[in-house]
Protein backbone atom coordinates (compact mmCIF):
# COMPACT_ATOMS: atom_id res chain seq x y z
CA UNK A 1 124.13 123.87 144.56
CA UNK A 2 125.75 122.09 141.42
CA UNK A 3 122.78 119.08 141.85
CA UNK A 4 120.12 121.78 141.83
CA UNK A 5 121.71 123.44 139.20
CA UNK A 6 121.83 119.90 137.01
CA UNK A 7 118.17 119.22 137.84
CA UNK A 8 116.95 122.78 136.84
CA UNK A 9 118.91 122.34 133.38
CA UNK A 10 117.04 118.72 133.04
CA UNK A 11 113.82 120.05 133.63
CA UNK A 12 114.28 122.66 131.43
CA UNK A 13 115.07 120.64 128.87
CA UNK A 14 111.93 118.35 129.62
CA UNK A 15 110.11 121.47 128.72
CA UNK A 16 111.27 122.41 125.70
CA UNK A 17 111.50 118.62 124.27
CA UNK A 18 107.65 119.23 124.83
CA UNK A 19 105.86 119.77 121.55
CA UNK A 20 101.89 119.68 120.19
CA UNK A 21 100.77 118.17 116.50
CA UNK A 22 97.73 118.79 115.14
CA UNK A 23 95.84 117.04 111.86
CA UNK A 24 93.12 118.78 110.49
CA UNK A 25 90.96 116.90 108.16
CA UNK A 26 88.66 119.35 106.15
CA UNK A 27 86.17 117.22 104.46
CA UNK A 28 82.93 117.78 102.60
CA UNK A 29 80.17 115.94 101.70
CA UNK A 30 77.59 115.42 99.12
CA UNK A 31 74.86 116.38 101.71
CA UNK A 32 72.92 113.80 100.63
CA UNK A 33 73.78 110.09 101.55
CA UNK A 34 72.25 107.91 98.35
CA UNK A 35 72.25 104.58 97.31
CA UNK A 36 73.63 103.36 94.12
CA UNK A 37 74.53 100.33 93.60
CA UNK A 38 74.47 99.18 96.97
CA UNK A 39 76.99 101.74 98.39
CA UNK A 40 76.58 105.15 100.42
CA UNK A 41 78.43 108.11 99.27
CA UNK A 42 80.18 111.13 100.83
CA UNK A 43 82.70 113.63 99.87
CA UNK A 44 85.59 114.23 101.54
CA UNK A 45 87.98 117.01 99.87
CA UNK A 46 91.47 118.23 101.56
CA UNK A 47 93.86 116.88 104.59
CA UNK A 48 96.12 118.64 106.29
CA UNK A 49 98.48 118.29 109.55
CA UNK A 50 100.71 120.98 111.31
CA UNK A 51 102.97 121.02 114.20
CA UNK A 52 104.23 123.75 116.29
CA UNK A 53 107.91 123.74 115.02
CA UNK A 54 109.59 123.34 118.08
CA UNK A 55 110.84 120.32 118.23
CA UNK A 56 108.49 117.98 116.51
CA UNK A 57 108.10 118.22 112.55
CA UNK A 58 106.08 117.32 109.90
CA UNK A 59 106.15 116.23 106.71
CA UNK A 60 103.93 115.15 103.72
CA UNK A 61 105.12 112.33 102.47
CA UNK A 62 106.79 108.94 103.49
CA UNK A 63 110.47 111.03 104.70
CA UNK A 64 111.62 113.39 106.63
CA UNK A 65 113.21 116.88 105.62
CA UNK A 66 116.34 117.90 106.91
CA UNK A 67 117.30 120.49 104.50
CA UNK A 68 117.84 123.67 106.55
CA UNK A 69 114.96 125.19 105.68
CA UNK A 70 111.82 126.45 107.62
CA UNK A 71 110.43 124.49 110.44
CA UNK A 72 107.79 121.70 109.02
CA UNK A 73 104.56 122.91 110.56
CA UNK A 74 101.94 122.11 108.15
CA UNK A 75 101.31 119.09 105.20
CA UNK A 76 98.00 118.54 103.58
CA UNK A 77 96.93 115.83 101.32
CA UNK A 78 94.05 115.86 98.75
CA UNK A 79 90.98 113.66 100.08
CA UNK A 80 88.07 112.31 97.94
CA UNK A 81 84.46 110.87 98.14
CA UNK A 82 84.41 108.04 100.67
CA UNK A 83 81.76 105.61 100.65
CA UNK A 84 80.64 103.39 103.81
CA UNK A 85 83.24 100.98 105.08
CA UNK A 86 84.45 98.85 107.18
CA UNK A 87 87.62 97.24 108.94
CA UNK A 88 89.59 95.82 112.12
CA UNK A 89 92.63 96.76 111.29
CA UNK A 90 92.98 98.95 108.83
CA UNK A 91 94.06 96.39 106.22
CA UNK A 92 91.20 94.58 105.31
CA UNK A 93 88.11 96.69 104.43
CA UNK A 94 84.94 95.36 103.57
CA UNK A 95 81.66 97.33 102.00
CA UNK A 96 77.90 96.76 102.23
CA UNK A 97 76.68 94.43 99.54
CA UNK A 98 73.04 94.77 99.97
CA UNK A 99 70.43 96.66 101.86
CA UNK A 100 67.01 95.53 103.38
CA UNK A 101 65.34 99.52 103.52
CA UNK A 102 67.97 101.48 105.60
CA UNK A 103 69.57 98.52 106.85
CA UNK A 104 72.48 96.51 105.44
CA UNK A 105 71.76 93.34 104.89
CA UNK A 106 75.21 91.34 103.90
CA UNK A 107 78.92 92.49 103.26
CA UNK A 108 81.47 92.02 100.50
CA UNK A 109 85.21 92.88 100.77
CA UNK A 110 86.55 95.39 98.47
CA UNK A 111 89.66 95.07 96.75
CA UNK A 112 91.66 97.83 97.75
CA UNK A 113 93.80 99.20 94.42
CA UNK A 114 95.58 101.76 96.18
CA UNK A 115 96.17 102.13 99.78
CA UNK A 116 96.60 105.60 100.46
CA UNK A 117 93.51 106.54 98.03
CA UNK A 118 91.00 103.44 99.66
CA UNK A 119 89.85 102.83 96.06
CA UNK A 120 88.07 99.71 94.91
CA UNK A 121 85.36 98.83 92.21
CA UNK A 122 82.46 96.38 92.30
CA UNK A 123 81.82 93.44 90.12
CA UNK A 124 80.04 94.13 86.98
CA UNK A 125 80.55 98.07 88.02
CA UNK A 126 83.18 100.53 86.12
CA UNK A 127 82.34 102.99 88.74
CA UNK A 128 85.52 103.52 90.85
CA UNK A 129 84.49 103.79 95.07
CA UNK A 130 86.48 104.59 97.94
CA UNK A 131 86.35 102.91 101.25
CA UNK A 132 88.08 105.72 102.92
CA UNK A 133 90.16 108.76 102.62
CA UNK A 134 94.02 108.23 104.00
CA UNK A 135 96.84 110.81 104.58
CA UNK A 136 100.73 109.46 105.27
CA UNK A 137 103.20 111.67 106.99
CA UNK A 138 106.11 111.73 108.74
CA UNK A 139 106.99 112.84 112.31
CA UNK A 140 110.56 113.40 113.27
CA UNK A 141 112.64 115.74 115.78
CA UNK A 142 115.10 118.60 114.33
CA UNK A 143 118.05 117.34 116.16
CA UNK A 144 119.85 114.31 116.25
CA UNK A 145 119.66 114.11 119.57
CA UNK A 146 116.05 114.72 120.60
CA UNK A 147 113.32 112.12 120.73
CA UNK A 148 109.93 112.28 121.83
CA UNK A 149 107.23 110.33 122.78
CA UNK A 150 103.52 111.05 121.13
CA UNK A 151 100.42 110.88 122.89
CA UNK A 152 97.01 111.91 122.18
CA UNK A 153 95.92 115.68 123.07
CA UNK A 154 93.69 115.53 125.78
CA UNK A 155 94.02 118.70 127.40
CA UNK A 156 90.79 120.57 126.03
CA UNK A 157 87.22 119.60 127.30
CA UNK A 158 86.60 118.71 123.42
CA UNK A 159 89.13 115.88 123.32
CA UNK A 160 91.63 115.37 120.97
CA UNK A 161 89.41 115.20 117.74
CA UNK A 162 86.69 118.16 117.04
CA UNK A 163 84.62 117.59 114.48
CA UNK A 164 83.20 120.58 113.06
CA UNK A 165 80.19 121.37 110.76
CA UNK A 166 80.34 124.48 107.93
CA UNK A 167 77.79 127.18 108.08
CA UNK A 168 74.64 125.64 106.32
CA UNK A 169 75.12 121.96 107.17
CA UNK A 170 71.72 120.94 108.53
CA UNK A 171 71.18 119.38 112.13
CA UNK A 172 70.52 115.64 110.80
CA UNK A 173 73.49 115.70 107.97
CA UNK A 174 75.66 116.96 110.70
CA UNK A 175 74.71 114.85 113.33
CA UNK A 176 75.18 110.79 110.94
CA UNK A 177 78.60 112.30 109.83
CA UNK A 178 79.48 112.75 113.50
CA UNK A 179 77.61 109.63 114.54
CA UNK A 180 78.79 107.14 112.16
CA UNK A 181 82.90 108.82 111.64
CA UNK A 182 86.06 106.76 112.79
CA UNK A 183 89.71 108.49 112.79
CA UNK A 184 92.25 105.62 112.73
CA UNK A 185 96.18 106.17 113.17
CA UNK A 186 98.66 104.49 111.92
CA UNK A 187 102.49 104.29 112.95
CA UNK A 188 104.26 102.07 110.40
CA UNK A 189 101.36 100.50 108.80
CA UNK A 190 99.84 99.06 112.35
CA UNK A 191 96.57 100.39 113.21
CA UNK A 192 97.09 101.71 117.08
CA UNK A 193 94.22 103.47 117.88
CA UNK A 194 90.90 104.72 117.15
CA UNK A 195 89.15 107.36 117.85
CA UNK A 196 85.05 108.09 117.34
CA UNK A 197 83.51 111.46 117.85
CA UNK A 198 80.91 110.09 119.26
CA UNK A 199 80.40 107.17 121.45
CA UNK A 200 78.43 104.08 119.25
CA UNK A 201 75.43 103.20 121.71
CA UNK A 202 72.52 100.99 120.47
CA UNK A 203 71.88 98.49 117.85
CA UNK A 204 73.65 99.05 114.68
CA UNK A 205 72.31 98.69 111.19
CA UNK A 206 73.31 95.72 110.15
CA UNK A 207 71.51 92.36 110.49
CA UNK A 208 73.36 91.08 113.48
CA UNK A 209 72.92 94.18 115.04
CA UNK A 210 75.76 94.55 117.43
CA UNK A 211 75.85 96.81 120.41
CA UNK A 212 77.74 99.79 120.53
CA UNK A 213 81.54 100.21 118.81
CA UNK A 214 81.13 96.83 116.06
CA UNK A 215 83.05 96.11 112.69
CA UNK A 216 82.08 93.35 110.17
CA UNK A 217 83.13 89.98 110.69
CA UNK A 218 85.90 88.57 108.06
CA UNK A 219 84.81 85.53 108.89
CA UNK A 220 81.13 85.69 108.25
CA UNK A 221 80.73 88.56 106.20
CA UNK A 222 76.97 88.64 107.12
CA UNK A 223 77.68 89.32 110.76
CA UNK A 224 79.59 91.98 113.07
CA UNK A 225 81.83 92.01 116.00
CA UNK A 226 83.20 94.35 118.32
CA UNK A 227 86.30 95.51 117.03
CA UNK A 228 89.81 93.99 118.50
CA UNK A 229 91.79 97.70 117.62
CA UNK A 230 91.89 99.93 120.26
CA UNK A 231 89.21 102.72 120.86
CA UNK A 232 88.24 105.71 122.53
CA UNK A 233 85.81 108.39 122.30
CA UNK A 234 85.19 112.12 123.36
CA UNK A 235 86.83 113.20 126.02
CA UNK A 236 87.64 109.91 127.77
CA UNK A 237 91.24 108.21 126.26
CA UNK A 238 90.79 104.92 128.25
CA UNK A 239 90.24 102.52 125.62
CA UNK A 240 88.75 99.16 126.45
CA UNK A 241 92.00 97.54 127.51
CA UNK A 242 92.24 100.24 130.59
CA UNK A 243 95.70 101.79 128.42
CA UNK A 244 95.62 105.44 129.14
CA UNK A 245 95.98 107.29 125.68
CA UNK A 246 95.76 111.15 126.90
CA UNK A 247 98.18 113.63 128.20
CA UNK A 248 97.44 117.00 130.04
CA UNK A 249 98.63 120.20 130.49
CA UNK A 250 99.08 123.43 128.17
CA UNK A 251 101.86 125.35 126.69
CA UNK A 252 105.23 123.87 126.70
CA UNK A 253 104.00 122.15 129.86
CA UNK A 254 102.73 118.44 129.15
CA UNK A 255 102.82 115.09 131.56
CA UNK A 256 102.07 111.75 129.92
CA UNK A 257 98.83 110.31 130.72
CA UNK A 258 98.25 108.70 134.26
CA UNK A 259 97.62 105.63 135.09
CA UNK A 260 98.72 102.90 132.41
CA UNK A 261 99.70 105.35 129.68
CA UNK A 262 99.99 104.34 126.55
CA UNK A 263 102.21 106.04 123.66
CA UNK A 264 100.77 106.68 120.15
CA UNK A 265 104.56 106.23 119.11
CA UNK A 266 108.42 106.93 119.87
CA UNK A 267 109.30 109.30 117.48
CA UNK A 268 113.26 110.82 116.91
CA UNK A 269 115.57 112.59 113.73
CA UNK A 270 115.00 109.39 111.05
CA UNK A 271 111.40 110.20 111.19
CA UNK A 272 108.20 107.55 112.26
CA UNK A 273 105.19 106.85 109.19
CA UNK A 274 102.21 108.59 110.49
CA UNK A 275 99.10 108.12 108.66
CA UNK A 276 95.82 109.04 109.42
CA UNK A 277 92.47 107.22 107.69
CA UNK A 278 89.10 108.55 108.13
CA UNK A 279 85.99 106.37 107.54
CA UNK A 280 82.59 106.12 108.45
CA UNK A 281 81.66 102.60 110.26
CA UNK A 282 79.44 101.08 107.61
CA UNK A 283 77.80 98.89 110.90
CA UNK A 284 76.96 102.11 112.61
CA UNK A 285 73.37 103.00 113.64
CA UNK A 286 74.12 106.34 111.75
CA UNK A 287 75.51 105.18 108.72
CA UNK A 288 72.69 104.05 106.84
CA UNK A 289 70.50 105.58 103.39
CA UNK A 290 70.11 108.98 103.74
CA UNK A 291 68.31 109.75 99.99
CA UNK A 292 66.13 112.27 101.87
CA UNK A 293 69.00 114.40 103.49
CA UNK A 294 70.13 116.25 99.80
CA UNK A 295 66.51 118.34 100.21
CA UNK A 296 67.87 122.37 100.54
CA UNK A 297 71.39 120.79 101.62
CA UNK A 298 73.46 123.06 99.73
CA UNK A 299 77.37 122.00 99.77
CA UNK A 300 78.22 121.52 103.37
CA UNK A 301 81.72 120.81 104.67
CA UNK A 302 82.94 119.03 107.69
CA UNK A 303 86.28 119.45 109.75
CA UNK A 304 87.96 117.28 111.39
CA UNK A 305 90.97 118.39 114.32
CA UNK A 306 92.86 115.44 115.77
CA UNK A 307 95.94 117.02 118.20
CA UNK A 308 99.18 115.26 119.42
CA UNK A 309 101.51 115.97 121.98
CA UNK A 310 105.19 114.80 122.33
CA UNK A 311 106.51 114.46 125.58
CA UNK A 312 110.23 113.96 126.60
CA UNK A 313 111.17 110.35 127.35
CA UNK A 314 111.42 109.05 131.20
CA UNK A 315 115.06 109.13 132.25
CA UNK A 316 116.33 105.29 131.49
């Protein structure tokens, strides 16, 4: 009796160590894709993140909050126009130079002034662009005692990101935002994962014309690669290295993904950096000039819903 009455206590515990976080990017954009001076532009306005309280907290900002007060559930940051990008890790970020019709035609890398804002300005330019919009949080536990370990949501038949259009965002806006959008996380500064909407198929854009998921190449800034991060898309969290990035379940009631699972990060009281960057892949198929899409656009918005779970540690 006293064993079952140890291993009903541990598994109750598993239970309530179980916890969901969700980002939610609301962005916007100009409607129109246009060129000038050699770059795309989008708008991207607000960013926020919430968690259910339970054990798992939030927090704008590079700390965590221990101050007695209310649960953190929510933290937003202010985004901004983003203009076509790309990068392998997060760090290095690199901008189309030129353009051959809707194509790209050569690269450039931007000098990134401030990290968490992605701005950078071009040579001979006072115009200040932005290569992507970035939000930094913290995620910690309420107790000094509890830890947890973070996967990606994939309990819902949309996946862990949705990616959601306002009322009056036309078909073909909606569908090269989708097409062309990367969600990167962060733990610490190092890029773990990233996650696309939709799955990159075809040629893209640029004069190499890679197949499928592609970034630019540092090292030959006229050519593209396919990406070294890790990736997944949709509904399916097994990136290209076989790691298993999804858990299941509902509730309080989460397991960590099967197979060869793989944690977004180990988080416990001190806090872990958490920050998210949104982009769209310059090298896409979908991310290329757009002047005709402004036409009766109006101001559409876009959201953007990336959930977490934490998940109880395995028993050492």
């Amino acid at each position: 009796m006293a064993k079952t009455v140890r291993r009903l206590k541990a598994d109750i515990l598993g239970a309530a160590l179980t916890v969901i976080v969700s980002f939610v990017a609301l962005g916007a954009a100009t409607y129109a894709w246009y060129v000038s001076n050699n770059t795309v532009n989008a708008t991207t306005s607000t960013i926020s993140a919430q968690a259910n309280g339970m054990v798992l907290q939030i927090a704008s900002g590079p700390n965590a909050i221990h101050d007695g007060s209310d649960h953190q559930t929510t933290a937003a940051s202010t985004g901004h126009e983003i203009s076509p990008s790309s990068t392998d890790d997060a760090h290095s970020w690199f901008v189309p130079k030129s353009w051959n019709g809707t194509d790209v035609s050569g690269y450039q890398k931007a000098t990134i002034s401030k990290q968490l804002e992605g701005s950078y300005t071009l040579k001979g330019d006072t115009e200040t662009y932005y290569a992507y919009t970035m939000a930094e949080y913290t995620l910690y536990t309420i107790n000094q005692t509890g830890e947890a370990d973070v996967y990606l949501d994939n309990s819902s038949s949309n996946g862990p990101v949705v990616v959601t259009a306002s009322e009056g965002a036309s078909k073909d806006w909606f569908d090269k935002i989708k097409g062309s959008l990367r969600v990167g996380l962060l733990i610490n500064d190092e890029l773990k994962v990233v996650y696309a909407p939709v799955l990159p198929t075809g040629k893209g854009n640029d004069v190499s014309a890679t197949e499928g998921w592609s970034c630019v190449n540092p090292d030959s800034l006229s050519v593209t690669m396919a990406p070294s991060y890790a990736h997944v898309c949709g509904g399916n969290m097994i990136d290209q290295n076989s790691k298993n990035w999804g858990a299941t379940g509902s509730g309080d009631s989460y397991v960590k993904p099967t197979g060869d699972a793989q944690m977004l990060a180990h988080v416990g009281y001190s806090g872990t950096n958490f920050k998210v960057v949104i982009w769209m892949e310059g090298t896409d198929s979908d991310c290329q000039n757009m002047s005709g899409l402004d036409v009766g656009e109006g101001s559409p918005t876009f959201d953007v819903t990336v959930s977490l779970v934490g998940i109880v540690p395995d028993s050492k």
